[in-house]
N, C-alpha and C. Protein backbone atom coordinates (compact mmCIF):
# COMPACT_ATOMS: atom_id res chain seq x y z
N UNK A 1 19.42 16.25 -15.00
CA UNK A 1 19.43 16.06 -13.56
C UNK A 1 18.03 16.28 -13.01
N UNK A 2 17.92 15.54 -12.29
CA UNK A 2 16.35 15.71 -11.63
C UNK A 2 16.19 16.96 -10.68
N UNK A 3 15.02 17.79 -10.71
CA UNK A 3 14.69 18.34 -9.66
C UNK A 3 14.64 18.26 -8.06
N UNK A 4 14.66 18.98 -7.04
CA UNK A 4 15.00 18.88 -6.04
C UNK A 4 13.43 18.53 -5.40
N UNK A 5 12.61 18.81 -6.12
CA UNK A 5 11.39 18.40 -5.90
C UNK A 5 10.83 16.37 -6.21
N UNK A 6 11.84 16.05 -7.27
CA UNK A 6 11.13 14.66 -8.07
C UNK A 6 11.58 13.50 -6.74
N UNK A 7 10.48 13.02 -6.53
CA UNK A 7 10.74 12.37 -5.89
C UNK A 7 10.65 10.45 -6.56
N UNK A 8 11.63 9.55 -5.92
CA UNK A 8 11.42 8.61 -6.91
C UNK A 8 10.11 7.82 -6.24
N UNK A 9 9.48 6.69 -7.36
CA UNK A 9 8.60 5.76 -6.74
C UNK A 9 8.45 4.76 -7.65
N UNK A 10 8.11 3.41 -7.21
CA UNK A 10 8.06 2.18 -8.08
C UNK A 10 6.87 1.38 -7.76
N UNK A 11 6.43 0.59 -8.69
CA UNK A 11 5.21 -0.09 -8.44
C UNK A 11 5.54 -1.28 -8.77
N UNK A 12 5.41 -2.61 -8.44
CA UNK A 12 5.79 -4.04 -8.91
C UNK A 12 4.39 -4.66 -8.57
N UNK A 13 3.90 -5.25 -9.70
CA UNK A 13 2.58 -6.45 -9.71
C UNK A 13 3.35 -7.23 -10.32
N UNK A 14 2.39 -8.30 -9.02
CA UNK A 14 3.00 -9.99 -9.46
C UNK A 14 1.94 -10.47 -9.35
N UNK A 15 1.76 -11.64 -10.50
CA UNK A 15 0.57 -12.35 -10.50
C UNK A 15 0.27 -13.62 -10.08
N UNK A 16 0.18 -14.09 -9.61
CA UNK A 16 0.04 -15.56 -8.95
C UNK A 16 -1.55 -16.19 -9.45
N UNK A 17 -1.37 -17.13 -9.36
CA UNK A 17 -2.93 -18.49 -9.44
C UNK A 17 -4.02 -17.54 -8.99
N UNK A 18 -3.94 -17.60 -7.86
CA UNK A 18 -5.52 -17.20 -7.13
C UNK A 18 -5.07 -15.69 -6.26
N UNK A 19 -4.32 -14.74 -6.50
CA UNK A 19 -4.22 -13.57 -6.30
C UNK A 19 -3.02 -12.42 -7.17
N UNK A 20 -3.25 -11.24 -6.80
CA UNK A 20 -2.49 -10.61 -7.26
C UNK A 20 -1.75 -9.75 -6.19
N UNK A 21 -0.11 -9.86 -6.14
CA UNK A 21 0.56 -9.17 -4.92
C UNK A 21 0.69 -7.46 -5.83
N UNK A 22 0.64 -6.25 -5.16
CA UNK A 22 0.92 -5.41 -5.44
C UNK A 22 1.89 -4.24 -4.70
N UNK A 23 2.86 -4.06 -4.94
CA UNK A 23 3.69 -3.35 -3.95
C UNK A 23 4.11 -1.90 -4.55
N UNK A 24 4.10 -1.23 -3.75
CA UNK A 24 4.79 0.42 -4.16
C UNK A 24 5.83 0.63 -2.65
N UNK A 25 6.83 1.43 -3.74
CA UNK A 25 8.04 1.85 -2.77
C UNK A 25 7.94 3.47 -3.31
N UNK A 26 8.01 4.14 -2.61
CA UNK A 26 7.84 5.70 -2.59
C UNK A 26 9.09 6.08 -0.75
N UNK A 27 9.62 7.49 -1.32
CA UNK A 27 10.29 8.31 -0.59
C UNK A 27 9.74 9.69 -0.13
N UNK A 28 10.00 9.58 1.33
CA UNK A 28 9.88 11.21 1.72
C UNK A 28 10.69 12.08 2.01
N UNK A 29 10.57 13.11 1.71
CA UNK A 29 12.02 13.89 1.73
C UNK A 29 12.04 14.33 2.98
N UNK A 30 11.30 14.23 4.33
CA UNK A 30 11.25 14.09 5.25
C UNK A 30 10.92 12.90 6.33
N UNK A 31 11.54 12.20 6.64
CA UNK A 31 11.40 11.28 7.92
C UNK A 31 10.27 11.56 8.56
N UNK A 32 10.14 12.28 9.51
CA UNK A 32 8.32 12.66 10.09
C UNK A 32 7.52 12.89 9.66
N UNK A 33 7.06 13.12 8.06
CA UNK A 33 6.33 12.39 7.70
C UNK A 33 5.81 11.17 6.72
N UNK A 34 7.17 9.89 7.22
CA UNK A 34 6.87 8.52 6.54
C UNK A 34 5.28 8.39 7.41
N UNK A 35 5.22 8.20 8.53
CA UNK A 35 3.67 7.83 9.01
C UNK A 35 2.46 8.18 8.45
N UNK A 36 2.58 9.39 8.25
CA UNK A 36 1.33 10.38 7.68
C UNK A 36 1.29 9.42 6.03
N UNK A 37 2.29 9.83 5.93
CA UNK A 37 2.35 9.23 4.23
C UNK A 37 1.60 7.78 3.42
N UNK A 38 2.61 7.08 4.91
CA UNK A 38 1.28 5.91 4.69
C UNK A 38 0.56 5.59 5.23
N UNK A 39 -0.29 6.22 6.22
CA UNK A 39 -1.71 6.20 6.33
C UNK A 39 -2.17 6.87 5.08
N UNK A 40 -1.71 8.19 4.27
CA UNK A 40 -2.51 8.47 3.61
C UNK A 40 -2.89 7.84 2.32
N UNK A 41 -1.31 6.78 2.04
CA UNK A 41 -1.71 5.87 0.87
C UNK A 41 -2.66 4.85 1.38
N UNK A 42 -2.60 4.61 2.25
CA UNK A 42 -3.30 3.06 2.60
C UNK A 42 -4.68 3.83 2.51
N UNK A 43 -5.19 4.83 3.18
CA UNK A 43 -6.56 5.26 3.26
C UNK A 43 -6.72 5.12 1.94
N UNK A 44 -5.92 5.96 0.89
CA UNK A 44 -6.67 6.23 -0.55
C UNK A 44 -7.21 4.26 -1.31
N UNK A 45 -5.75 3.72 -0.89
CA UNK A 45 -5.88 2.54 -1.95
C UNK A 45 -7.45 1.99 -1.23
N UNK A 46 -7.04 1.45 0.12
CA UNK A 46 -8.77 0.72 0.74
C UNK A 46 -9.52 1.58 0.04
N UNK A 47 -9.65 3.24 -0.15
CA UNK A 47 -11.04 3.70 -0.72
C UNK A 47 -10.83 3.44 -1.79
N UNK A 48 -10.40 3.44 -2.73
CA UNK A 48 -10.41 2.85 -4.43
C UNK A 48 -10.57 1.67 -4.33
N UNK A 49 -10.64 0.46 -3.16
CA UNK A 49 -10.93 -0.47 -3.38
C UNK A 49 -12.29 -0.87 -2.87
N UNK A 50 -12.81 0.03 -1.92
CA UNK A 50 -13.75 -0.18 -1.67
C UNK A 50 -15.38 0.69 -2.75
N UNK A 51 -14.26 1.78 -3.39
CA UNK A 51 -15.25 2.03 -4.42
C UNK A 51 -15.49 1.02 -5.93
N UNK A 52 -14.17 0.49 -6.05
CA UNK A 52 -14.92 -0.73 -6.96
C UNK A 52 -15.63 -1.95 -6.55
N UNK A 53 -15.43 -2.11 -5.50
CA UNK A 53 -16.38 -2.94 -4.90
C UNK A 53 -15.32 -4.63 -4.42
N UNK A 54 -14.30 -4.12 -4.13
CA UNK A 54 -13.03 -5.03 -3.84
C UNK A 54 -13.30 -5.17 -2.57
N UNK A 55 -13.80 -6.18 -1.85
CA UNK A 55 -13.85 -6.35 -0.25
C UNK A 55 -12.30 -7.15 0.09
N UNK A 56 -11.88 -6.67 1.42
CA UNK A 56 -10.78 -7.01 1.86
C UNK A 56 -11.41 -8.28 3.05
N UNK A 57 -10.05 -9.12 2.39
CA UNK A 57 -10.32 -10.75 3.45
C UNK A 57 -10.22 -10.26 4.73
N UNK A 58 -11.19 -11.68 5.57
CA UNK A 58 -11.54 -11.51 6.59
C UNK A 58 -10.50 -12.22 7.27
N UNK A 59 -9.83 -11.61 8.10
CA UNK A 59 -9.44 -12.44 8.87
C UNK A 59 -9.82 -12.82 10.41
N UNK A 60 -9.55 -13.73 11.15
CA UNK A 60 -9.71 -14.05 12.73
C UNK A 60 -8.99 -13.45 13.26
N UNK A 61 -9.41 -13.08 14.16
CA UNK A 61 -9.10 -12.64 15.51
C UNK A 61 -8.60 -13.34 16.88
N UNK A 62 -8.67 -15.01 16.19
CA UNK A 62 -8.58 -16.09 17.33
C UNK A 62 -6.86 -16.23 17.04
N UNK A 63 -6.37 -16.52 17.73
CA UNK A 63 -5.18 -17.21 17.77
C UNK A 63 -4.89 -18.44 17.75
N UNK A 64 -4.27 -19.55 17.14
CA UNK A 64 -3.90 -20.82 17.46
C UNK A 64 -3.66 -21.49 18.29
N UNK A 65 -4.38 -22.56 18.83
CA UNK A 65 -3.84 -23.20 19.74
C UNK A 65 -2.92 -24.05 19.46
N UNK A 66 -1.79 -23.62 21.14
CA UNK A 66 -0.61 -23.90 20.78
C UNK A 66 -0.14 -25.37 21.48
């Protein structure tokens, strides 16, 4: 039986032509702090990506004309 501490988490890479999708599903054993949680993953991954030297696409700021 698992500990009251283990929390579960999953990672799925998919590879496509011209990118790679990467997703993680992780749980908090508290609701208030899902937010914190992922700001704090998103901060870490952008910095591991920005320490290998992975620049994130640019996107616009313009909207489509409709």
């Amino acid at each position: 039986m698992d500990s009251p501490t283990a929390t579960p988490a999953s990672v799925v890479v998919e590879d496509d032509l011209y990118y790679r999708t990467i997703r993680g599903k992780a749980y908090v054993n508290d609701l208030r702090s899902e937010v914190r949680f992922k700001t704090d993953v998103t901060e870490r991954v952008l910095g591991a990506f920005d320490d290998a030297g992975i620049e994130s696409p640019k996107v616009s700021a313009d909207l489509p004309d409709e």
